[in-house]
Protein backbone atom coordinates (compact mmCIF):
# COMPACT_ATOMS: atom_id res chain seq x y z
CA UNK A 1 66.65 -73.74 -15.22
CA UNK A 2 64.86 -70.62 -14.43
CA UNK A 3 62.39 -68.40 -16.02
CA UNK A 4 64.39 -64.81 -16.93
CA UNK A 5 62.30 -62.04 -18.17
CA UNK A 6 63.81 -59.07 -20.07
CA UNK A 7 63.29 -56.64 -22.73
CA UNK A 8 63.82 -53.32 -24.28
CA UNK A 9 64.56 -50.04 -23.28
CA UNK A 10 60.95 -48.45 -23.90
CA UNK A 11 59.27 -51.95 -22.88
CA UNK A 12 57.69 -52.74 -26.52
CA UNK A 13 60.15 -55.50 -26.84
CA UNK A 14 59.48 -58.30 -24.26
CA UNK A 15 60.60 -61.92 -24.05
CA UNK A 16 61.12 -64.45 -21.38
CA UNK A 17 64.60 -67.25 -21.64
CA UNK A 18 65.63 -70.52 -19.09
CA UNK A 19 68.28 -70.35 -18.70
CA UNK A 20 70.12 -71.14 -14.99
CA UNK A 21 70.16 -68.74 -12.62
CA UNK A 22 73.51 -68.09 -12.49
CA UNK A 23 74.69 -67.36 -15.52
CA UNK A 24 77.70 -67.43 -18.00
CA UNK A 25 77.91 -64.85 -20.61
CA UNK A 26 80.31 -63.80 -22.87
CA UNK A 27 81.99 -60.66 -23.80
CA UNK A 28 83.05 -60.16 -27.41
CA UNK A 29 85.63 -57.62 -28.82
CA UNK A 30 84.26 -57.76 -32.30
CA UNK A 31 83.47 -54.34 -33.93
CA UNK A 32 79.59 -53.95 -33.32
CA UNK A 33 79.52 -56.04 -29.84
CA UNK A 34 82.48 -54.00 -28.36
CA UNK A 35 80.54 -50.60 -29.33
CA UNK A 36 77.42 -51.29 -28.24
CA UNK A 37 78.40 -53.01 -24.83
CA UNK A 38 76.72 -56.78 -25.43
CA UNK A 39 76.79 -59.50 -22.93
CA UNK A 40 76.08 -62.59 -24.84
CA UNK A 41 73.40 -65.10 -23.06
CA UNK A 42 73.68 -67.58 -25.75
CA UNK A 43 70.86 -69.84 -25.59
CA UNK A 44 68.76 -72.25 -27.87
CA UNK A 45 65.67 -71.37 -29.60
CA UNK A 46 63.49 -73.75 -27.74
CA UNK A 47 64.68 -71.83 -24.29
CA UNK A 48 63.62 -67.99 -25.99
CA UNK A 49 60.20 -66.87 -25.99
CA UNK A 50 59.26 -63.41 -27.75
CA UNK A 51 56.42 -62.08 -25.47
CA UNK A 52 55.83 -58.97 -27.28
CA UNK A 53 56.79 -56.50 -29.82
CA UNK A 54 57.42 -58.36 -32.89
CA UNK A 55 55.79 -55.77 -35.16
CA UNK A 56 58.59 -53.06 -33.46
CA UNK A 57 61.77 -55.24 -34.05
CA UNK A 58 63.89 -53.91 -37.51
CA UNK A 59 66.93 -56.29 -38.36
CA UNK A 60 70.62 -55.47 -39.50
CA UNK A 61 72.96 -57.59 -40.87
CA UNK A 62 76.74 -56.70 -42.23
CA UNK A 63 79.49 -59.57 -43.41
CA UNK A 64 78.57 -62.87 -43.78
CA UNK A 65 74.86 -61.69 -43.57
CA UNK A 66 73.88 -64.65 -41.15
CA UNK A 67 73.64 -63.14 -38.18
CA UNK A 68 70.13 -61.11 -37.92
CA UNK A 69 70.75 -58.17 -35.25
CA UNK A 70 67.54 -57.43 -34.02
CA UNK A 71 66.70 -54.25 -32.81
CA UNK A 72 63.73 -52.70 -31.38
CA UNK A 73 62.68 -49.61 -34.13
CA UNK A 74 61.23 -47.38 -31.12
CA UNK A 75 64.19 -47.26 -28.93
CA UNK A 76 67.04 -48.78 -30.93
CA UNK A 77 67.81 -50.93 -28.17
CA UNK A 78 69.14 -54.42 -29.09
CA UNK A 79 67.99 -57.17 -26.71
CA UNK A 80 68.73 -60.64 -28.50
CA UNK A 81 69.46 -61.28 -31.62
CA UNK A 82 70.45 -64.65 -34.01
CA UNK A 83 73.78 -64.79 -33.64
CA UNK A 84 76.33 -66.34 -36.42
CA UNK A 85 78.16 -68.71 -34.18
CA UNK A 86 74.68 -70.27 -32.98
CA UNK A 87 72.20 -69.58 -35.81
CA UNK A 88 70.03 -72.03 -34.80
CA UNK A 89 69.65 -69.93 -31.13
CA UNK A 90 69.52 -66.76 -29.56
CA UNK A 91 72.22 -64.53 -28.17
CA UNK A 92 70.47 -62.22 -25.53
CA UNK A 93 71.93 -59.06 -24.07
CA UNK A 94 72.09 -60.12 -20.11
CA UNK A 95 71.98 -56.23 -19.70
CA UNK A 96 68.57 -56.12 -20.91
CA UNK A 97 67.25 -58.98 -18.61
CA UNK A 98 65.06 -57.92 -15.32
CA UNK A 99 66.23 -57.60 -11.89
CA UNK A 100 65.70 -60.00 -9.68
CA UNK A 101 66.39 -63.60 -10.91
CA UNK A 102 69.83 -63.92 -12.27
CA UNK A 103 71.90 -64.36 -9.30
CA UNK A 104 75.59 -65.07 -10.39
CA UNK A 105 77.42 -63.81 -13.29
CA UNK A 106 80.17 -64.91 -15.00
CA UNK A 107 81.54 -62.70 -17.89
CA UNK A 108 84.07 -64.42 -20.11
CA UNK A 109 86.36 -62.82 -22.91
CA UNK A 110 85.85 -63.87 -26.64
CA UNK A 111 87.91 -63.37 -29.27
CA UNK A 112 85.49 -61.93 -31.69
CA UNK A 113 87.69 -60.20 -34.15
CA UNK A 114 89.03 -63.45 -35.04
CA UNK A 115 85.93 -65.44 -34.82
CA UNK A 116 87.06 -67.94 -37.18
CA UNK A 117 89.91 -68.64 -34.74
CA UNK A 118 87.36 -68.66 -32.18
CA UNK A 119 84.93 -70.73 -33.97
CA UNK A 120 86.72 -72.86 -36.06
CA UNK A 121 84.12 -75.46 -36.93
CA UNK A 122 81.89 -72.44 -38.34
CA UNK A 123 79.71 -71.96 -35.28
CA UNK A 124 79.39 -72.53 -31.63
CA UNK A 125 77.86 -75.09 -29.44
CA UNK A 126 75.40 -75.02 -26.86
CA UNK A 127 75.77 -75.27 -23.20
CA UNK A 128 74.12 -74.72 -19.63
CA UNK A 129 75.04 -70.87 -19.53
């Protein structure tokens, strides 16, 4: 594991994750990932640190209301988030992580629109991304 730094577009919003350094995210097809380009770095909490910009972030939450999309107020951008299959974690965009330290990645598909099909057992589980 590796220390990845990242944030948001106007820099307010800063955190740091471990995560490896070559990394396996996922892309999802549901309605709000698929428009808003999201590569998922789904990691637990205890691997996310918020460095900065608490007081900027502004949440949104449609459905099932468990998933807290977290968006910086300033720029709009949307660097992690709590997601619904892993609400015990963090989903963070792997767009919005620095330069320099991931070195591999893998994007996979997921079936998003049907994410009970995808996630039958109500959420997701954890692994080395």
């Amino acid at each position: 594991m590796i220390k990845h730094t990242g944030g948001c577009h106007c820099g307010r919003v800063r955190f740091e994750v471990l995560a490896p350094a070559a990394i396996r995210v996922t892309e999802c097809n549901c309605s709000i990932c698929s428009k808003s380009g999201y590569l998922h770095l789904i990691v637990p909490a205890d691997r996310f640190t918020l460095l900065s910009g608490r007081d900027v972030l502004t949440s949104y939450s449609f459905n099932t209301g468990i998933a807290k999309h977290l968006f910086c107020a300033v720029c709009g951008i949307k660097s992690f988030y709590v997601p619904r299959s892993h609400p015990d974690g963090f989903s963070v965009n792997a767009r919005c992580l620095d330069e320099g330290t991931v070195e591999d990645m893998t994007i996979v598909q997921t079936n998003g629109r049907e994410w009970e099909k995808q996630y039958p057992a109500g959420r997701g589980e954890f692994r080395d991304a």
